[in-house]
Protein backbone atom coordinates (compact mmCIF):
# COMPACT_ATOMS: atom_id res chain seq x y z
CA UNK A 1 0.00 0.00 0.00
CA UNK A 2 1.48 3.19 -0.92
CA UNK A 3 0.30 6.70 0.56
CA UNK A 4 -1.24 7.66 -2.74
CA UNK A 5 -3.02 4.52 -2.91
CA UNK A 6 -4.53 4.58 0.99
CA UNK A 7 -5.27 8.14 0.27
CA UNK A 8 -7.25 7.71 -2.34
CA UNK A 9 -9.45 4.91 -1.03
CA UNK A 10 -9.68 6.69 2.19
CA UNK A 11 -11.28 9.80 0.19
CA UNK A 12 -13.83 7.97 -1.36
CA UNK A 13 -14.67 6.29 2.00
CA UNK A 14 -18.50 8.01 2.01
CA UNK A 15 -18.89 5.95 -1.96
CA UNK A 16 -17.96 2.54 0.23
CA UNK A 17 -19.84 2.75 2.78
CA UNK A 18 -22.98 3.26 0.87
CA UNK A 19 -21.83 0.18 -1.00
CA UNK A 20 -21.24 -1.65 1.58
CA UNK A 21 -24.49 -0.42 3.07
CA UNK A 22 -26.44 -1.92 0.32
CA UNK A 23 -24.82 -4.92 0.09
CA UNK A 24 -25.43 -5.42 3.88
CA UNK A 25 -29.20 -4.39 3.72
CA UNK A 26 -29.67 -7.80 1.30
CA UNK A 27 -27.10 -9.77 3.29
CA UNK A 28 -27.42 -9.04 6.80
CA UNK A 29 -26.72 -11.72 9.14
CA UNK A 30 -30.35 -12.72 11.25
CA UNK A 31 -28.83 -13.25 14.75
CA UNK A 32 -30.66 -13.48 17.59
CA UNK A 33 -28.89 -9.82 19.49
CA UNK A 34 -29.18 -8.25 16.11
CA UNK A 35 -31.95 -5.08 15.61
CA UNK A 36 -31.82 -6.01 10.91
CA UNK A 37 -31.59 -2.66 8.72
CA UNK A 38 -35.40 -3.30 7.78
CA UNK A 39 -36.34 -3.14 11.71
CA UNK A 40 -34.02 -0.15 12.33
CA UNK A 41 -35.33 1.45 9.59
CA UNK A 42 -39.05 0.89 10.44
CA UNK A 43 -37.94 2.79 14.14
CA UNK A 44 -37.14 -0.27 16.18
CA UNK A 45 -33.68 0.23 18.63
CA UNK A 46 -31.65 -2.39 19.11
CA UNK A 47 -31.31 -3.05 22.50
CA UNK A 48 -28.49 -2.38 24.77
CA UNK A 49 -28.09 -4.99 26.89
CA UNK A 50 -28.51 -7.85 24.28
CA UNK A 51 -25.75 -6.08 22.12
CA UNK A 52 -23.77 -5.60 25.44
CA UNK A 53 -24.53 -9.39 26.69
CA UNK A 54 -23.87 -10.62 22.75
CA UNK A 55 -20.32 -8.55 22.31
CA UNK A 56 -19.16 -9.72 26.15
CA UNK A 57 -19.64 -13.26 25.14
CA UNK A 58 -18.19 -12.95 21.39
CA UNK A 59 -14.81 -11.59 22.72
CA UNK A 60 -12.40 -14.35 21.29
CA UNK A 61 -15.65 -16.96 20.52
CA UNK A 62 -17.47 -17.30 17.12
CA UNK A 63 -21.07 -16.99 16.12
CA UNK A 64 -22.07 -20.35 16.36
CA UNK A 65 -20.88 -21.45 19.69
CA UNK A 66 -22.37 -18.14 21.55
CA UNK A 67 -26.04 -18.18 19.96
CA UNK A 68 -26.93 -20.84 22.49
CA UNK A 69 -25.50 -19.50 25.35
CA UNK A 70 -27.08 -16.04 24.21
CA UNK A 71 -30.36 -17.27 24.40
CA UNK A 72 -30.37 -19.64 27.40
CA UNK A 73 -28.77 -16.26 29.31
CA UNK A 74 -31.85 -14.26 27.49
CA UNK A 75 -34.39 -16.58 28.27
CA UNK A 76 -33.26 -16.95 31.95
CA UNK A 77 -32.31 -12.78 32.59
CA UNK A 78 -34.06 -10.54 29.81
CA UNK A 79 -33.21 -7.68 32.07
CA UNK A 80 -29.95 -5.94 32.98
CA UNK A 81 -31.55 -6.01 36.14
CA UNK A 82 -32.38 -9.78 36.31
CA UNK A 83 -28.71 -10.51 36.06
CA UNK A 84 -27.73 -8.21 38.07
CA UNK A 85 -29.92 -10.57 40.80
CA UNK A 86 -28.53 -13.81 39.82
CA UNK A 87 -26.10 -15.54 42.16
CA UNK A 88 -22.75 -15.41 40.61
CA UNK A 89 -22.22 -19.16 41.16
CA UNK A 90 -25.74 -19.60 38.60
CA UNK A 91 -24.22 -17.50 36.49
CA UNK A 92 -20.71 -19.14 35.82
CA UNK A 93 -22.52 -22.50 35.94
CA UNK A 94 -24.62 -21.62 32.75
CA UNK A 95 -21.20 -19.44 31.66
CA UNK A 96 -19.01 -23.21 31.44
CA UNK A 97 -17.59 -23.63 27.92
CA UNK A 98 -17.50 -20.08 27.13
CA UNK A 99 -14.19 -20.14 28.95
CA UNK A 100 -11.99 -16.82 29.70
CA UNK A 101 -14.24 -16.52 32.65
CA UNK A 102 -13.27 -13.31 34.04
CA UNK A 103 -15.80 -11.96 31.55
CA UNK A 104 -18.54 -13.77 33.26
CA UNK A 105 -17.37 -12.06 36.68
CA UNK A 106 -17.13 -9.04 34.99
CA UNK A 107 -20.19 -9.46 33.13
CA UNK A 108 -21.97 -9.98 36.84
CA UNK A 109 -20.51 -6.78 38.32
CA UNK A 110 -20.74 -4.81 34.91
CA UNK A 111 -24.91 -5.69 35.73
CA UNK A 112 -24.63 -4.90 39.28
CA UNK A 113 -23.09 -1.34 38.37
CA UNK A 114 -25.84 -0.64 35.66
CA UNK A 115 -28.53 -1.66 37.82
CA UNK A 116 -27.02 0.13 40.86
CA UNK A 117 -25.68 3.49 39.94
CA UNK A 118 -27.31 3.92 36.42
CA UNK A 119 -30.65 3.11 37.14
CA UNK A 120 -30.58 -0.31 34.98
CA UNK A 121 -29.62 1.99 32.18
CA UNK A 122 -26.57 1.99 29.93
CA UNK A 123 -24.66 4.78 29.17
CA UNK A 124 -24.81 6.11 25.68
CA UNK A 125 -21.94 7.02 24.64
CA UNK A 126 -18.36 4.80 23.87
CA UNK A 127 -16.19 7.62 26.30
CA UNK A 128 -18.95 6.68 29.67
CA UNK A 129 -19.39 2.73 28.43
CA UNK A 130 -15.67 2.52 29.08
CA UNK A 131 -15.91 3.18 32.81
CA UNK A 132 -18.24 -0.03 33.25
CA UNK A 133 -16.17 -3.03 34.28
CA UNK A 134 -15.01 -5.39 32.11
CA UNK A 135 -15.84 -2.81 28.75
CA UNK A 136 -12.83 -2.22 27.07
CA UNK A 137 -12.47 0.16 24.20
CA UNK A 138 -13.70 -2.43 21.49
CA UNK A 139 -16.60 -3.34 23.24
CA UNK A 140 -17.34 0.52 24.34
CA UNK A 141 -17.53 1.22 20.54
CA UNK A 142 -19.01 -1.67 19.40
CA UNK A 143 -22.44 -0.64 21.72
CA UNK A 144 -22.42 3.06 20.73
CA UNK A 145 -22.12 2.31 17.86
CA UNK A 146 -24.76 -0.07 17.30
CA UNK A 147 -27.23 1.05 19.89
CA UNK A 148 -26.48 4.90 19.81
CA UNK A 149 -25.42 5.47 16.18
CA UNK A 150 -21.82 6.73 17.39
CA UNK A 151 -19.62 7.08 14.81
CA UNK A 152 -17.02 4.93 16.64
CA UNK A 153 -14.74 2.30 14.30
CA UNK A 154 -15.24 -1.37 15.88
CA UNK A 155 -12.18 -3.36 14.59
CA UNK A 156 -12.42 -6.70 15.86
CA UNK A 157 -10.06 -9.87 13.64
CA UNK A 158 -13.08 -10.18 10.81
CA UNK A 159 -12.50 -6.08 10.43
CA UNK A 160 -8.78 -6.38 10.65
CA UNK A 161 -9.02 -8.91 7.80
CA UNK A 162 -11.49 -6.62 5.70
CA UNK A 163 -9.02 -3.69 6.37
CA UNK A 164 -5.48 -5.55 5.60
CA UNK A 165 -7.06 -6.55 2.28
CA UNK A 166 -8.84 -3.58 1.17
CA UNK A 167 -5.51 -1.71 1.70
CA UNK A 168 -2.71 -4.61 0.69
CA UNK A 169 -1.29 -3.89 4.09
CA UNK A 170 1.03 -6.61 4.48
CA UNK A 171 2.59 -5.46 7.69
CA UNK A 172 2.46 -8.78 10.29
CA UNK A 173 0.07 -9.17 13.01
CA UNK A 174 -0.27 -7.84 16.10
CA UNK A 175 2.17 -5.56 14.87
CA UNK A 176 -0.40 -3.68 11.89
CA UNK A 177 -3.15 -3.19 14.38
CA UNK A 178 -2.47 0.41 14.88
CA UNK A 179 -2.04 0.54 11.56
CA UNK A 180 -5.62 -1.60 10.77
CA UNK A 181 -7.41 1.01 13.24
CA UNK A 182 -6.23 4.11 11.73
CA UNK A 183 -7.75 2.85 8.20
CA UNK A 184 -11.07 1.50 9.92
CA UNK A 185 -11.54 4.78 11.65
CA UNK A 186 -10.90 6.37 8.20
CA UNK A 187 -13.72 4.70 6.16
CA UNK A 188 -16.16 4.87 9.29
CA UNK A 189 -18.94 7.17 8.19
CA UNK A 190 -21.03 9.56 9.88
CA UNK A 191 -24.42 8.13 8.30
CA UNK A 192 -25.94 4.69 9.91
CA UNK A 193 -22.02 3.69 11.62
CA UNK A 194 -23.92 1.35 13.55
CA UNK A 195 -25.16 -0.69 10.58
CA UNK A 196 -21.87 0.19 8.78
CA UNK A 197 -19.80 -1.83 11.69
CA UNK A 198 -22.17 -4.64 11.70
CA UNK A 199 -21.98 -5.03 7.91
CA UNK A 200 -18.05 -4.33 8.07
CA UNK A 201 -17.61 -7.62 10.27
CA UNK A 202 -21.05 -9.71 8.65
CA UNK A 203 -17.89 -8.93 5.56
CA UNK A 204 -15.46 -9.82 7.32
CA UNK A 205 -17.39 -13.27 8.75
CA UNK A 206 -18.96 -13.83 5.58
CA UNK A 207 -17.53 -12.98 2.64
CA UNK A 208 -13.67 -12.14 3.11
CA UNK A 209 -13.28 -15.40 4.89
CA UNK A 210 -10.02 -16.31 6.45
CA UNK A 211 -9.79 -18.85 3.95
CA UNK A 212 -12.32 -19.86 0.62
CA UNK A 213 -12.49 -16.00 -0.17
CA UNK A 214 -15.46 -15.13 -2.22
CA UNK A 215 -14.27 -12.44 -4.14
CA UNK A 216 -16.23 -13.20 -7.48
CA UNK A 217 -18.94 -10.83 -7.99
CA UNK A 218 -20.06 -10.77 -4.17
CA UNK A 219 -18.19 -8.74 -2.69
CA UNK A 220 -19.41 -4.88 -2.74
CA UNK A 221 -15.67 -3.66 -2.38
CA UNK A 222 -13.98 -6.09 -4.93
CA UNK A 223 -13.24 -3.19 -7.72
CA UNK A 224 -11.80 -1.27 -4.95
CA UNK A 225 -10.01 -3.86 -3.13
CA UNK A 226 -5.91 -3.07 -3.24
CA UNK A 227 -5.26 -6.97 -2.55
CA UNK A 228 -7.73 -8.54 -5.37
CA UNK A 229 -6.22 -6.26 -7.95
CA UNK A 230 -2.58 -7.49 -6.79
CA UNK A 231 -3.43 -11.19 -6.12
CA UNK A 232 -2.43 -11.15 -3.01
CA UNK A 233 -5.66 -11.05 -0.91
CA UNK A 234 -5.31 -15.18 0.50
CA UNK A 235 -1.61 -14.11 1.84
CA UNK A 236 -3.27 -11.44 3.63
CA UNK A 237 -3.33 -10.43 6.88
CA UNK A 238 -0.02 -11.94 7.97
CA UNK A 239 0.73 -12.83 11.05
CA UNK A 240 4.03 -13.20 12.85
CA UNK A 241 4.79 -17.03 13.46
CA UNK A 242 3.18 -18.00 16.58
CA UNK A 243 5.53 -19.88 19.19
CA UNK A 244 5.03 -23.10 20.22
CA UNK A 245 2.84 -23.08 23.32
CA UNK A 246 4.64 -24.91 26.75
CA UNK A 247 3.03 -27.50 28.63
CA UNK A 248 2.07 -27.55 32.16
CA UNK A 249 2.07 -30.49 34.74
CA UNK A 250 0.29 -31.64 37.34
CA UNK A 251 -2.24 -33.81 39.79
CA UNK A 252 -5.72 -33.42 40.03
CA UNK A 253 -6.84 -35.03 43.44
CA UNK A 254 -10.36 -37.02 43.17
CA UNK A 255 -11.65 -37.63 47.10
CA UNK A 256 -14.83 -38.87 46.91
CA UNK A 257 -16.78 -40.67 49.51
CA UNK A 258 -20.61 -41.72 49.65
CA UNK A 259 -21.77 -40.43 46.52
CA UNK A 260 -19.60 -36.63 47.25
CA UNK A 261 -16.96 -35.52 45.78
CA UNK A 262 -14.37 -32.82 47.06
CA UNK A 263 -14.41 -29.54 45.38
CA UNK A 264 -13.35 -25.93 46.27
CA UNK A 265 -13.32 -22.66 44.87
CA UNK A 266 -10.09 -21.30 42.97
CA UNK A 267 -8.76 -17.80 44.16
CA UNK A 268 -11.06 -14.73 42.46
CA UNK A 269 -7.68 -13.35 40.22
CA UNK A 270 -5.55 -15.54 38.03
CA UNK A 271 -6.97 -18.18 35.82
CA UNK A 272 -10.13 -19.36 35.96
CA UNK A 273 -10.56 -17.45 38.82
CA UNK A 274 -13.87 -17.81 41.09
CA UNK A 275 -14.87 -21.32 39.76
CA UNK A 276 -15.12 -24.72 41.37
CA UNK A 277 -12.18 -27.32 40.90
CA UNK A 278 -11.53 -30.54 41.63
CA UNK A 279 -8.18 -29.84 43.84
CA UNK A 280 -5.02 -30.04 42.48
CA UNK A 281 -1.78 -29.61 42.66
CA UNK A 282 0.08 -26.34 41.24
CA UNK A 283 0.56 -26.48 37.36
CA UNK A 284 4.21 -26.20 36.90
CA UNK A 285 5.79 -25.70 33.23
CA UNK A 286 7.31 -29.29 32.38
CA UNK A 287 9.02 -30.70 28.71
CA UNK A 288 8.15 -34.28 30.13
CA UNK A 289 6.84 -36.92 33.34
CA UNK A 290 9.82 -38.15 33.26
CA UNK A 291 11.40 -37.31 37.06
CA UNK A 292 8.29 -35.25 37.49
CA UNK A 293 7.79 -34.84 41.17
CA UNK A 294 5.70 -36.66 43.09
CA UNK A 295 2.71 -35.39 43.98
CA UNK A 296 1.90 -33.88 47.62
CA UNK A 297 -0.91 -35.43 49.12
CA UNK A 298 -3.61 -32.60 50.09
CA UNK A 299 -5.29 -35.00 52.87
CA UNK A 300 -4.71 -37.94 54.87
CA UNK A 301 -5.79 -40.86 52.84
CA UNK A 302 -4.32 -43.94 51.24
CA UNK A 303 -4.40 -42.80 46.99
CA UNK A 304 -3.37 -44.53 44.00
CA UNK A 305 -3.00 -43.45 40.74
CA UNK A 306 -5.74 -43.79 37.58
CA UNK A 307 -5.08 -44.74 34.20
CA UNK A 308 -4.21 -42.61 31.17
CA UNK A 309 -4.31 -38.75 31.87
CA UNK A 310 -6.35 -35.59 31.31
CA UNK A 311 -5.25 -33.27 28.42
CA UNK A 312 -6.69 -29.64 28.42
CA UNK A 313 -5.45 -26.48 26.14
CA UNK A 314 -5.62 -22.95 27.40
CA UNK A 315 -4.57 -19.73 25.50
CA UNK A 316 -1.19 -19.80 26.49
CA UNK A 317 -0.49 -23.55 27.61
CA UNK A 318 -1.55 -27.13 27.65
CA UNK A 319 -1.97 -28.63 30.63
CA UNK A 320 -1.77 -32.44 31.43
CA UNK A 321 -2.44 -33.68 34.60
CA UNK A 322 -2.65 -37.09 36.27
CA UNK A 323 -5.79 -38.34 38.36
CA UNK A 324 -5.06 -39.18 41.94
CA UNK A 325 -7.86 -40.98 43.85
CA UNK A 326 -7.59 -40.84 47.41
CA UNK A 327 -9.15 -43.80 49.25
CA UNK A 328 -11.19 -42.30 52.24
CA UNK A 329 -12.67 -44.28 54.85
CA UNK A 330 -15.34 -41.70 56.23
CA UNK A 331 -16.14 -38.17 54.90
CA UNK A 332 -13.74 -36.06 56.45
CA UNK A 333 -14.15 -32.41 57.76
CA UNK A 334 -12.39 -30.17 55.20
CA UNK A 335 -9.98 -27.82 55.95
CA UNK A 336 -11.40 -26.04 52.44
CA UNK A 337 -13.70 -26.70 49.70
CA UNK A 338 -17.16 -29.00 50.37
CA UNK A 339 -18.10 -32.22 49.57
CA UNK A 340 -20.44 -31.91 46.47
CA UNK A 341 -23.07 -34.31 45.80
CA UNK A 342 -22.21 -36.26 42.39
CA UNK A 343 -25.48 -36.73 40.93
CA UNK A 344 -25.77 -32.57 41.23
CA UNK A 345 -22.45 -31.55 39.70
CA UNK A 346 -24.21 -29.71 36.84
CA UNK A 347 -25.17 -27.33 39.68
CA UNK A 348 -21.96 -26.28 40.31
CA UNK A 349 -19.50 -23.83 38.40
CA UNK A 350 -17.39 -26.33 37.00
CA UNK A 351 -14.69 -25.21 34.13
CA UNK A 352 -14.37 -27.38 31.13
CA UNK A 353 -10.91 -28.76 32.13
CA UNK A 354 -12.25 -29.59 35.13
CA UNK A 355 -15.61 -31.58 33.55
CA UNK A 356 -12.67 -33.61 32.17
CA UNK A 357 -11.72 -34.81 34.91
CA UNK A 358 -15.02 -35.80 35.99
CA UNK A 359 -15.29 -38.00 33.16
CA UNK A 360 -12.12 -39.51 33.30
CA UNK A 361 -12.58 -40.83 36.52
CA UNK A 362 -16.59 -41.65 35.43
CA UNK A 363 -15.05 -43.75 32.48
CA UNK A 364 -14.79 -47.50 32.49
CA UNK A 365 -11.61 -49.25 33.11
CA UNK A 366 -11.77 -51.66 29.76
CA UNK A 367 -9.52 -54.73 30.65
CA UNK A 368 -6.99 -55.46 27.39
């Protein structure tokens, strides 16, 4: 992308966004959060705390595995206010599988702030959004935008995509983000931006795929596009080479006695922070088992070992740990944690790493 080149698309910016406008009034996506551009047009508002619930949940998930958790939430708290009132134990329960669940703590005290100090209103505008908890700028801009009309650019990976094509930027990611943003705040226009971000990323999801681009005829910015004309649209955006993610170690400690089973709650800050575990020992970066320590026995009680092991990946790690059943003869006071009935586990706020674990010990031992 040269200057004369970005400049030039950036100056007809008002001519694509009425392209893109049309194109999105034929091909919006019907999602359940989404006010369409016939409804908006025919005076209804989208509404705030579906976009708000909807863009929480969508941070670093796709379409398709949030729609169901996007209605069960609706269908059980179709008020700010209603989920402000929830316990925050029902809330990560119906939250497991989402994962990243700080956003479900967040999302809990983000309700209890609206409903408390804003009068079950949100704010209207990206700058006052910000100051809720867990609303960060994209989020702030993506619900002004939408909800308010604000003429704030929302860049999230399908508009990075859209942008590092449209411009040939081949710059590496994370790196061209500034970059990306400058350019999506330069074709954001002034007339229906919340419609214009929406169609931007329905694009983005849509059309200028990661992969399988559909560039023949049905996309409204093909003739502009500084990628298609130079062929290089399917290298684009590139991405520094990601490095090879460690693995962490560990034992998970199964104490169960008359149909309970030992859990506790894992500290509020740090990783997966406020949910219930099965106990276990720290997760310490490892290259192998072999001359692994052994592991420290939380409780009195004679233990062996199971079978196989339980394989989880995270953002930044994997994480393998070994099950270690510890042979009680009566149900012990604990020191911390409770014993949990096992036919009611699906009550409690159990990560999916740690619903592994369940299973693995739940799993027959097949004799070879």
């Amino acid at each position: 992308m040269t200057v004369a080149e970005k400049n030039r698309l950036l100056k007809q910016g008002d001519d694509l966004a009425d392209s893109l406008l049309d194109w999105y009034d034929s091909n919006a996506r019907s999602l359940p959060w989404r006010t369409g551009p016939e409804e908006k047009a025919g005076g209804l508002k989208p509404d705030a705390y579906e976009v708000w619930l909807s863009e929480i949940m969508l941070q670093q998930t796709t379409v398709i595995t949030v729609i169901p958790y996007f209605e069960k939430f609706i269908a059980k708290w179709p008020t700010v206010t209603a989920l402000a009132d929830a316990d925050l134990d029902e809330v990560l329960v119906d939250w497991a599988g989402l994962g990243y669940y700080a956003r479900a703590r967040n999302l809990h005290k983000c309700a209890q702030y609206v409903r408390d100090e804003l009068g079950g209103q949100f704010p209207e505008t990206s700058e006052e959004l910000r100051k809720l908890p867990g609303i960060g700028p994209y989020t702030a801009a993506a619900i002004a935008a939408i909800v308010h009309d604000e003429p704030a650019a929302v860049v999230d990976g399908n508009v990075e995509r859209v942008m590092a094509r449209m411009f040939n930027v081949d710059i590496p990611l994370p790196d061209a983000r500034p970059v990306l943003r400058e350019l999506a705040e330069g074709l954001t226009p002034s007339h229906r931006p919340g419609d214009y971000a929406q169609a931007v990323m329905d694009l983005g999801a849509t059309v200028c795929t990661p992969r399988a681009l559909k560039c023949d005829g049905r996309c409204p910015w093909q003739i502009s596009c500084l990628s298609a004309q130079s062929g290089t649209s399917e290298e684009l955006p590139r991405r520094l080479k990601k490095q090879k993610k460690p693995t962490r170690r560990g034992f998970a400690f199964w104490g169960e006695f008359n149909g309970h089973v030992w859990l506790r709650r894992r500290p509020e800050e740090g990783l997966l922070g406020g949910m219930m575990e099965i106990p276990s020992s720290d997760w310490v970066p490892s290259n192998s088992w072999e001359n692994f320590p052994q592991p420290q026995i939380p409780i009195i009680a004679n233990w062996r070992e199971t079978p196989g092991m339980v394989s989880h990946t995270f953002t930044h790690f994997h994480l393998e740990l070994k099950v270690i059943r510890l042979e009680l003869e009566e149900m012990i006071n604990l020191q911390e944690g409770i014993w949990a009935p096992l036919d009611k586990l699906e009550e409690f706020a159990l990560p999916t790493v740690m619903k592994k674990i369940v299973e693995h010990v739940s799993a027959p031992v097949l004799d070879l």
